[in-house]
C-alpha atoms as a PDB file:
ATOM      1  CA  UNK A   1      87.669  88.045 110.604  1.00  0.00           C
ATOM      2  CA  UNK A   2      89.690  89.391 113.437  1.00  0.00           C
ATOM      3  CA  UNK A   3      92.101  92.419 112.526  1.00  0.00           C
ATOM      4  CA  UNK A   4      95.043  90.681 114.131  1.00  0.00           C
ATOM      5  CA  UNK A   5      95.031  87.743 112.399  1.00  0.00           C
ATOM      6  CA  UNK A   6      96.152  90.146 109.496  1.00  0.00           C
ATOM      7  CA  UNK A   7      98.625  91.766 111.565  1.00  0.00           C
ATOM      8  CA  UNK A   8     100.100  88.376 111.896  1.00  0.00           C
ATOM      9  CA  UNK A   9      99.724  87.349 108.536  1.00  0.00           C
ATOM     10  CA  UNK A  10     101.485  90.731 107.262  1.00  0.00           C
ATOM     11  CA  UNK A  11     104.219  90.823 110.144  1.00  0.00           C
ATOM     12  CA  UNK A  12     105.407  87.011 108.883  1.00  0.00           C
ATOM     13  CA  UNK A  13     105.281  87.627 105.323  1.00  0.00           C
ATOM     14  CA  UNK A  14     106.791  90.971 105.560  1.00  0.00           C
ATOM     15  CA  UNK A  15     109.681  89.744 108.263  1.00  0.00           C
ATOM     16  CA  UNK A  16     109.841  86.335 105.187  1.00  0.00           C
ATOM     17  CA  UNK A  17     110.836  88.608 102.205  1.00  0.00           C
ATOM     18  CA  UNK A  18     112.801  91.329 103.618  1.00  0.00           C
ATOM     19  CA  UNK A  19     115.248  88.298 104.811  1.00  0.00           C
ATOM     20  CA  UNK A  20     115.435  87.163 101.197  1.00  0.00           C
ATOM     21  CA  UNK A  21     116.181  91.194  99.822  1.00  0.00           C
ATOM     22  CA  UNK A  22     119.678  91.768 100.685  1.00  0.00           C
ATOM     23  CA  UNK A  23     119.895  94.915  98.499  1.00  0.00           C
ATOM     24  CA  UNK A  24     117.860  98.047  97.727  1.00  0.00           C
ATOM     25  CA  UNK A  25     114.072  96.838  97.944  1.00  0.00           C
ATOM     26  CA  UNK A  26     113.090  99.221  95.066  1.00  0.00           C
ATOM     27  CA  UNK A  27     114.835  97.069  93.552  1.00  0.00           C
ATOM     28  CA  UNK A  28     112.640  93.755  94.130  1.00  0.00           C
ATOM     29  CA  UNK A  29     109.757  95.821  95.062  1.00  0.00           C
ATOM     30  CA  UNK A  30     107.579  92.915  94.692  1.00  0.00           C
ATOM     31  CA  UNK A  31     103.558  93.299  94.881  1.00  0.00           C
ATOM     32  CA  UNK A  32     101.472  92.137  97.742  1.00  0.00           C
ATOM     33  CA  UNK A  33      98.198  90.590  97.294  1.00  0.00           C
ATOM     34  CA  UNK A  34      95.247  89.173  99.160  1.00  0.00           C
ATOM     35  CA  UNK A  35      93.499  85.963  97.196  1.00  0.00           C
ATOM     36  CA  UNK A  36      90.338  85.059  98.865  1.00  0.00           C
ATOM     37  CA  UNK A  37      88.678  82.047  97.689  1.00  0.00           C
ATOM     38  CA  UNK A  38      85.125  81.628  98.349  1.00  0.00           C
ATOM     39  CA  UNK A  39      82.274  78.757  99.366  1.00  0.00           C
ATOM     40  CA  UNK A  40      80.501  79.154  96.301  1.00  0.00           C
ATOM     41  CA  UNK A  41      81.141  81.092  92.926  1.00  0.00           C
ATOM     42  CA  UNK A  42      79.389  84.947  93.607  1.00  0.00           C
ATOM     43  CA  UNK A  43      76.767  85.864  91.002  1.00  0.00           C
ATOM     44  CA  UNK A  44      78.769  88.109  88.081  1.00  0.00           C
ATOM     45  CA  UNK A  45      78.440  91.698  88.567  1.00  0.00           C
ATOM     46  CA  UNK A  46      77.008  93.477  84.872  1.00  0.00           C
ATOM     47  CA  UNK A  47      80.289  95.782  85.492  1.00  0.00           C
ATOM     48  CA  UNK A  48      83.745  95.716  86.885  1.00  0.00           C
ATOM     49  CA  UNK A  49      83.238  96.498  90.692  1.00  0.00           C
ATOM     50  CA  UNK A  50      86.035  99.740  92.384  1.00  0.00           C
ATOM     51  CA  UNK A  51      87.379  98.116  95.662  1.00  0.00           C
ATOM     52  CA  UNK A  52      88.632 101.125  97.599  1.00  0.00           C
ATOM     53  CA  UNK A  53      91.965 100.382  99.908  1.00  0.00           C
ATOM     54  CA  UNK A  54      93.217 103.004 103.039  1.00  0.00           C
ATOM     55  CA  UNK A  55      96.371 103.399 100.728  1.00  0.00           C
ATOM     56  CA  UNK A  56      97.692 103.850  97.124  1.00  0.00           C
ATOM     57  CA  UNK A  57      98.467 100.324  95.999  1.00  0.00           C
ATOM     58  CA  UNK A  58     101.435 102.218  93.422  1.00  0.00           C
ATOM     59  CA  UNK A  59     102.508 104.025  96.507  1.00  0.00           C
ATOM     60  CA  UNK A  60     101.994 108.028  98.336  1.00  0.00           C
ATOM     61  CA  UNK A  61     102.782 109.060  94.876  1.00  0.00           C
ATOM     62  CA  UNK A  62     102.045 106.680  91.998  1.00  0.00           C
ATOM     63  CA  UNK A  63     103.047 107.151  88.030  1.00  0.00           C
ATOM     64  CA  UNK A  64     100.013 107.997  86.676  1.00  0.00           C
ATOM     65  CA  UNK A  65      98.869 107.760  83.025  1.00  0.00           C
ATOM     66  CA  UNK A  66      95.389 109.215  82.534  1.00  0.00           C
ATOM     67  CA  UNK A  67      93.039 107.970  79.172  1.00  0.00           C
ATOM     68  CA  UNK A  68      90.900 110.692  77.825  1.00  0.00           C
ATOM     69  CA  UNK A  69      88.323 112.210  74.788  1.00  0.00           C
ATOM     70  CA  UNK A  70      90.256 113.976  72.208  1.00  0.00           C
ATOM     71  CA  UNK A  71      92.534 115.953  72.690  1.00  0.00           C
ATOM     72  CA  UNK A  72      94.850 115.592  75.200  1.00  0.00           C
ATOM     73  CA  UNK A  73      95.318 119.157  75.785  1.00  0.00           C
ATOM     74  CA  UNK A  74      92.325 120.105  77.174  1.00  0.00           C
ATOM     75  CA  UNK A  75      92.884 117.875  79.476  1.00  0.00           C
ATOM     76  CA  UNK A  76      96.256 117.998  80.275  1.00  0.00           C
ATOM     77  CA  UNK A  77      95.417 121.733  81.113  1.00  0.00           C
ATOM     78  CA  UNK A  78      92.383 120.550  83.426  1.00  0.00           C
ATOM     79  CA  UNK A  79      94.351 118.487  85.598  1.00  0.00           C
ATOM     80  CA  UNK A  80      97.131 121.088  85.763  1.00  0.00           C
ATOM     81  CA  UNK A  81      94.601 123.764  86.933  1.00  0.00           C
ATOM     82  CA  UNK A  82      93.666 121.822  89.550  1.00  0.00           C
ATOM     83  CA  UNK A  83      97.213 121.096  90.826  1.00  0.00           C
ATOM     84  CA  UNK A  84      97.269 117.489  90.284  1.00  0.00           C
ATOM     85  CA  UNK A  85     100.576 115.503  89.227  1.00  0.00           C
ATOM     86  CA  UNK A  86     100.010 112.714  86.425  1.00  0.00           C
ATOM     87  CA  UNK A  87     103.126 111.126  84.275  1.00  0.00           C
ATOM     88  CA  UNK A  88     101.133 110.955  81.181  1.00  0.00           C
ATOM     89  CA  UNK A  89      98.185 112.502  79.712  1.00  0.00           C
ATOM     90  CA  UNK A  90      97.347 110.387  75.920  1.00  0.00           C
ATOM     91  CA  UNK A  91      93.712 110.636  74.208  1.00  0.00           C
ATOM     92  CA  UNK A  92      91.698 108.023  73.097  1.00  0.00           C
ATOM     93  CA  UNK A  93      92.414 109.093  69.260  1.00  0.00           C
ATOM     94  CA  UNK A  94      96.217 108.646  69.890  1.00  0.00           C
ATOM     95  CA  UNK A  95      96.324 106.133  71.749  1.00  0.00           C
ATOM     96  CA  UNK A  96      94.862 104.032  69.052  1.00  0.00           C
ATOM     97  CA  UNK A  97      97.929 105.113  66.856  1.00  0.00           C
ATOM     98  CA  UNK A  98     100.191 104.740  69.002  1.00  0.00           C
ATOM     99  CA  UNK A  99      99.530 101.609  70.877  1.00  0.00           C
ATOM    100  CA  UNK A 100      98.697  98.689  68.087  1.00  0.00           C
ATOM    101  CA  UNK A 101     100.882  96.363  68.182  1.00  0.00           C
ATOM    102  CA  UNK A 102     101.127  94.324  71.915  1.00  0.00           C
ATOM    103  CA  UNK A 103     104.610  95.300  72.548  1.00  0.00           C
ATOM    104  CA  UNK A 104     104.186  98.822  72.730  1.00  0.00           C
ATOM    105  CA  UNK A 105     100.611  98.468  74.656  1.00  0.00           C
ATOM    106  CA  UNK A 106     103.495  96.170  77.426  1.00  0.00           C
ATOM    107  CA  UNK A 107     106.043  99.003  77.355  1.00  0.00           C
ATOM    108  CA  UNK A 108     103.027 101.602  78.235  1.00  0.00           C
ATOM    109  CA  UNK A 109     101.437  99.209  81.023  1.00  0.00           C
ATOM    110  CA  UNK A 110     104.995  98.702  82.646  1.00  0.00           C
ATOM    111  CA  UNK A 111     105.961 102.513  82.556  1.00  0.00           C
ATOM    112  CA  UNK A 112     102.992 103.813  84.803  1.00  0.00           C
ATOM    113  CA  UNK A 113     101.793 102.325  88.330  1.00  0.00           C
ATOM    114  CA  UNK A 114      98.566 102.863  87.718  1.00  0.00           C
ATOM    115  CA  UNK A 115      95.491 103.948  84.780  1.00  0.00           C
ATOM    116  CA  UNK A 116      92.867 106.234  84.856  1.00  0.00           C
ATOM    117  CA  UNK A 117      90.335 106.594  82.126  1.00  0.00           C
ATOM    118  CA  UNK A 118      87.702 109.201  81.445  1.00  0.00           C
ATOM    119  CA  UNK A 119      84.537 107.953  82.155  1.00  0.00           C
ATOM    120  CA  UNK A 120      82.570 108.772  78.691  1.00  0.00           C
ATOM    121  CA  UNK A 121      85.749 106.632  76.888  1.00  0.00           C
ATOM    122  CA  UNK A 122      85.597 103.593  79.529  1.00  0.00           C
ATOM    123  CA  UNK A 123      83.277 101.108  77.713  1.00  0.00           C
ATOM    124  CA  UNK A 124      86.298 101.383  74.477  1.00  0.00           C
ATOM    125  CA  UNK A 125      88.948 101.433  76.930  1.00  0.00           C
ATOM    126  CA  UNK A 126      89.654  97.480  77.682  1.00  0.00           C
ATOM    127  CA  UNK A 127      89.695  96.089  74.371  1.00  0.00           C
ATOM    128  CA  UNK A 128      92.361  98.159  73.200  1.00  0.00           C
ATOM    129  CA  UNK A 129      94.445  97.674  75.685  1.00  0.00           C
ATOM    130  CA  UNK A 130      94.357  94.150  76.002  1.00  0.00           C
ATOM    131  CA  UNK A 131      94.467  91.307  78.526  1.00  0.00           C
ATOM    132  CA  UNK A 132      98.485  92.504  79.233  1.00  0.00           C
ATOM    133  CA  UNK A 133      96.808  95.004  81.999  1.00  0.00           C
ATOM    134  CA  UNK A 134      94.723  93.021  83.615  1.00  0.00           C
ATOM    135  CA  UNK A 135      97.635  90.307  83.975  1.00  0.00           C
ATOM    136  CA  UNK A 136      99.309  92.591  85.929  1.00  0.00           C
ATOM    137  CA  UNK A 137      96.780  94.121  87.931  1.00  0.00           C
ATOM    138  CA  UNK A 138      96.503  97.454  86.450  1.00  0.00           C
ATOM    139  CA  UNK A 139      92.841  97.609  84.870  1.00  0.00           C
ATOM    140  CA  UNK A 140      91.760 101.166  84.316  1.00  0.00           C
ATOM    141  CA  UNK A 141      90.669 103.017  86.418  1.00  0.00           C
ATOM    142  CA  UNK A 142      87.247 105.419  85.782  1.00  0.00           C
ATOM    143  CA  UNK A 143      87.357 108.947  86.799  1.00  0.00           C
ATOM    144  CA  UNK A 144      84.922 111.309  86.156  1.00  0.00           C
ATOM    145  CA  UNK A 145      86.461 114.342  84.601  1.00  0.00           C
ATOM    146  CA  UNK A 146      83.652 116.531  85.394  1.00  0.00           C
ATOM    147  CA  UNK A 147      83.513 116.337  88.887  1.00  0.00           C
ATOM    148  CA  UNK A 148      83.907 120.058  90.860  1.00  0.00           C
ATOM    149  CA  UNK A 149      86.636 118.171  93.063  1.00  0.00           C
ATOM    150  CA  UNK A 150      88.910 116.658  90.978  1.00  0.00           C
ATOM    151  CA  UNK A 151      91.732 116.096  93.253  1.00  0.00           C
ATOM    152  CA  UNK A 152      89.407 114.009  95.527  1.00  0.00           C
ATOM    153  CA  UNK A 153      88.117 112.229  92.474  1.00  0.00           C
ATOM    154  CA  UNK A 154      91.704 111.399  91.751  1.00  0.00           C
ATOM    155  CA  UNK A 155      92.932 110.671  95.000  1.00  0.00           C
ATOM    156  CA  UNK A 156      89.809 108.314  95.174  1.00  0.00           C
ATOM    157  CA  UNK A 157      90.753 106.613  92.318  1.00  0.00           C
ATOM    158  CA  UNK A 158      94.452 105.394  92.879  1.00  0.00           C
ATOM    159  CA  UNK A 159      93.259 104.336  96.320  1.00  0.00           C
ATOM    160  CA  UNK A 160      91.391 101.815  94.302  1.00  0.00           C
ATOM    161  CA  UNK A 161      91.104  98.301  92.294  1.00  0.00           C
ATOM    162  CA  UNK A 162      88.878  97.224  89.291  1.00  0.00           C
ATOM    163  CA  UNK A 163      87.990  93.723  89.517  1.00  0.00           C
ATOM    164  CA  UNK A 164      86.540  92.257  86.158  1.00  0.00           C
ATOM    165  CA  UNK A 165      86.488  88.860  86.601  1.00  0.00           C
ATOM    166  CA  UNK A 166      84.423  88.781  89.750  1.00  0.00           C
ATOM    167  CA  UNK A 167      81.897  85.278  89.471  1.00  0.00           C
ATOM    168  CA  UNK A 168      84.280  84.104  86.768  1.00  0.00           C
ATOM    169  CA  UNK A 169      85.592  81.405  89.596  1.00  0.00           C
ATOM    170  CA  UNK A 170      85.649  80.501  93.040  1.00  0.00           C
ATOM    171  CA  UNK A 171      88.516  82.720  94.002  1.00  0.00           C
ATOM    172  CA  UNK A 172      90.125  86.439  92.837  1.00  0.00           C
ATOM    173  CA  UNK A 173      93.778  87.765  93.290  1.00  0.00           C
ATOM    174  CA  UNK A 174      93.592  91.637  94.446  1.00  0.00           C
ATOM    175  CA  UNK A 175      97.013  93.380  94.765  1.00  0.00           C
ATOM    176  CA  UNK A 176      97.232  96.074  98.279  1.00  0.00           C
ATOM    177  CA  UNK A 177     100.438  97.192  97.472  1.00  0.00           C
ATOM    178  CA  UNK A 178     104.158  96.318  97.740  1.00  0.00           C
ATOM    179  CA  UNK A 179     106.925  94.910  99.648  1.00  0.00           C
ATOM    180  CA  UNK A 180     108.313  98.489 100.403  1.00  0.00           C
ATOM    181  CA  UNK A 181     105.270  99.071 102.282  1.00  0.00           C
ATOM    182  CA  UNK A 182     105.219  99.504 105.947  1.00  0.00           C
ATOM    183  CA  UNK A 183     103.409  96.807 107.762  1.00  0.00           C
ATOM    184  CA  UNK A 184     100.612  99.053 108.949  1.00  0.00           C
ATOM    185  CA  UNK A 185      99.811 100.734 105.182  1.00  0.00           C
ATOM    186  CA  UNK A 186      99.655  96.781 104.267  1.00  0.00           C
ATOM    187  CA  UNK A 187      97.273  95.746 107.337  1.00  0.00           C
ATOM    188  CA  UNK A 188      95.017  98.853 106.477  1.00  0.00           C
ATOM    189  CA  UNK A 189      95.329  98.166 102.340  1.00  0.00           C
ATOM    190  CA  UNK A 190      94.375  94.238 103.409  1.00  0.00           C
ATOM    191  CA  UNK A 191      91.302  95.138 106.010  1.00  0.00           C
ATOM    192  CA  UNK A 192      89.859  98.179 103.498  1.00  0.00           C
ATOM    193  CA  UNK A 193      90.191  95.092 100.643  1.00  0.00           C
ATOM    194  CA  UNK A 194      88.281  92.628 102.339  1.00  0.00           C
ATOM    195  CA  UNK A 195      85.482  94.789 103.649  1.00  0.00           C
ATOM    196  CA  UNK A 196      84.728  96.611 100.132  1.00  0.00           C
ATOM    197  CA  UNK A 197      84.804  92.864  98.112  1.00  0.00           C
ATOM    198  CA  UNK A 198      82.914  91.662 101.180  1.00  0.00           C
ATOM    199  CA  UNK A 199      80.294  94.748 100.668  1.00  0.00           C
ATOM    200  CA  UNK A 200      80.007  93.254  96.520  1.00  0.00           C
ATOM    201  CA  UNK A 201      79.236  89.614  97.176  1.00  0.00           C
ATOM    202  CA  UNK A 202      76.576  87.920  99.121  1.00  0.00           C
ATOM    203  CA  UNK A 203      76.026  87.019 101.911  1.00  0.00           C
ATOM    204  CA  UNK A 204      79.404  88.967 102.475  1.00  0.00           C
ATOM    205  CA  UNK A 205      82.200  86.984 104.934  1.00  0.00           C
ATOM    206  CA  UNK A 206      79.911  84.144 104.973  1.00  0.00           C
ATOM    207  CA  UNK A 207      80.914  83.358 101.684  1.00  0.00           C
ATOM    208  CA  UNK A 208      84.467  83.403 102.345  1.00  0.00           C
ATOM    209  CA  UNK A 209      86.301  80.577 102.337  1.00  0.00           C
ATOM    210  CA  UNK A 210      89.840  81.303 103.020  1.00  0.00           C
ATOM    211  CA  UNK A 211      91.941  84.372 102.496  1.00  0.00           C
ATOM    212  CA  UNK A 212      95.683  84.392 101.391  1.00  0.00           C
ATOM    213  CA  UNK A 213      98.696  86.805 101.363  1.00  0.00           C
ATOM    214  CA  UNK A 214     101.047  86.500  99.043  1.00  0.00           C
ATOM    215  CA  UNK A 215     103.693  88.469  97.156  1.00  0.00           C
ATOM    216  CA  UNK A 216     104.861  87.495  93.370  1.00  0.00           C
ATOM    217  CA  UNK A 217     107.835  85.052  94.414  1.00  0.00           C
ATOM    218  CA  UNK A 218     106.182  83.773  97.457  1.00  0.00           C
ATOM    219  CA  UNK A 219     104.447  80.842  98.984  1.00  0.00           C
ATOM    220  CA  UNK A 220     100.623  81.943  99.693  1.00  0.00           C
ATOM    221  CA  UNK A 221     100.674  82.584 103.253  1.00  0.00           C
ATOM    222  CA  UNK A 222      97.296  81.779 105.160  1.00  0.00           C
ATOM    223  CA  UNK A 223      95.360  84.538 106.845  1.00  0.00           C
ATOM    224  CA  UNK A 224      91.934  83.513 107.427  1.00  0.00           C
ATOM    225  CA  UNK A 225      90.211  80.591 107.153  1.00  0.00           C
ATOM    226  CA  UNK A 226      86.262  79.687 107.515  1.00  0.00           C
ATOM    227  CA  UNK A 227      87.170  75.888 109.541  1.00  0.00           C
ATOM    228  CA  UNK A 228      89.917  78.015 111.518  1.00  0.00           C
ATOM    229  CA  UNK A 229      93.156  79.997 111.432  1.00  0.00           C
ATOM    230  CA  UNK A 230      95.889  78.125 110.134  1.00  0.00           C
ATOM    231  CA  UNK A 231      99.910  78.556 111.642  1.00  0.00           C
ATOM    232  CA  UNK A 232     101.153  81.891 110.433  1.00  0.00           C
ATOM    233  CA  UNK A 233     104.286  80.324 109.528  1.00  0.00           C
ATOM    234  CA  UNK A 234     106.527  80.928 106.049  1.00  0.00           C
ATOM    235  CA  UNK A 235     109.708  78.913 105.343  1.00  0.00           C
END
């Protein structure tokens, strides 16, 4: 797939909804997403597969809440020494207290752009947070708290997606960020997406049907598609 056919696809879209936005697009900042469908349903990974994009999907500086071991405050110190920024440190122990009923686990999920859970608690992670996350795109992601560079480990990480229902159907949904986006942090977020999901499935592009751009309000806008490249046109 040629790069300009996403410039296209991103330039129409993007020109499309900041016509509709005639206030503050913080406001609406609605997310952007790429849906590729495929020929044939990929084989099921035995673990959620990281897509790494060019660009924070939550933005230069997302809300971050980080998952960890017990306690907290080793943590929250670890982070700190290392000069990194996070919104919210919360244990595994407390989080457990804290976050039973599905209200409160909704609250937490819309308060923070994006999670990031210490590896060693990951496998106990998902099912106590609930399908709620995954809904909205914000499935955990793993960090390894022991690396030497943590700020690259970090900055890795919430340039990045966990998809966990990959070979579940013939098509996934992957948001690359948001309508306050420039156009070329979305054409970058949209290449980097397709070329690390095309690196997990086999044979790659070949299986790739069509590709879609979308926001939450919007029509799906086509971008690519394996018979030929359809209009980039939005009404």
């Amino acid at each position: 797939m040629e790069s300009e056919q996403v410039e296209k696809a991103v330039e129409a879209l993007m020109k499309h909804c900041r016509a509709q936005k005639t206030n503050d697009l913080t406001c609406n900042d609605e997310k952007v997403s790429v849906q590729v469908v495929f020929k044939k349903v990929p084989s099921k990974p035995k673990h959620p597969i990281r897509l790494t994009m060019s660009h924070p999907t939550g933005g230069i500086e997302p809300n971050i809440c980080l998952i960890t071991k017990d306690p907290q405050r080793q943590y929250k110190d670890l982070v700190k020494s290392h000069g990194i920024t996070v919104g919210r440190v919360i244990d595994i122990g407390k989080m457990k207290k804290k976050f039973k009923e599905l209200e409160a686990k909704r609250v937490l999920c819309n308060s923070y752009d994006c999670f990031l859970v210490d590896e060693r608690v990951l496998p106990i992670v998902p099912r106590w947070l609930g399908k709620y996350f995954y809904t909205k795109g914000k499935a955990p992601i793993q960090v390894n708290l022991k690396k030497t560079d943590l700020s690259k480990e970090f900055s890795d990480a919430i340039r990045s997606f966990m998809v966990s229902n990959l070979g579940k159907g013939n098509n996934i949904s992957v948001p690359c960020g948001k309508v306050s986006f420039d156009n070329d942090q979305l054409i970058d977020n949209v290449n980097s997406t397709i070329k690390s999901l095309c690196k997990n499935i086999k044979p790659g592009m070949k299986n790739v049907k069509a590709i879609y751009l979308k926001t939450e309000t919007s029509v799906a806008l086509p971008v690519y598609n394996a018979l030929g490249v359809a209009p980039m046109k939005i009404s």
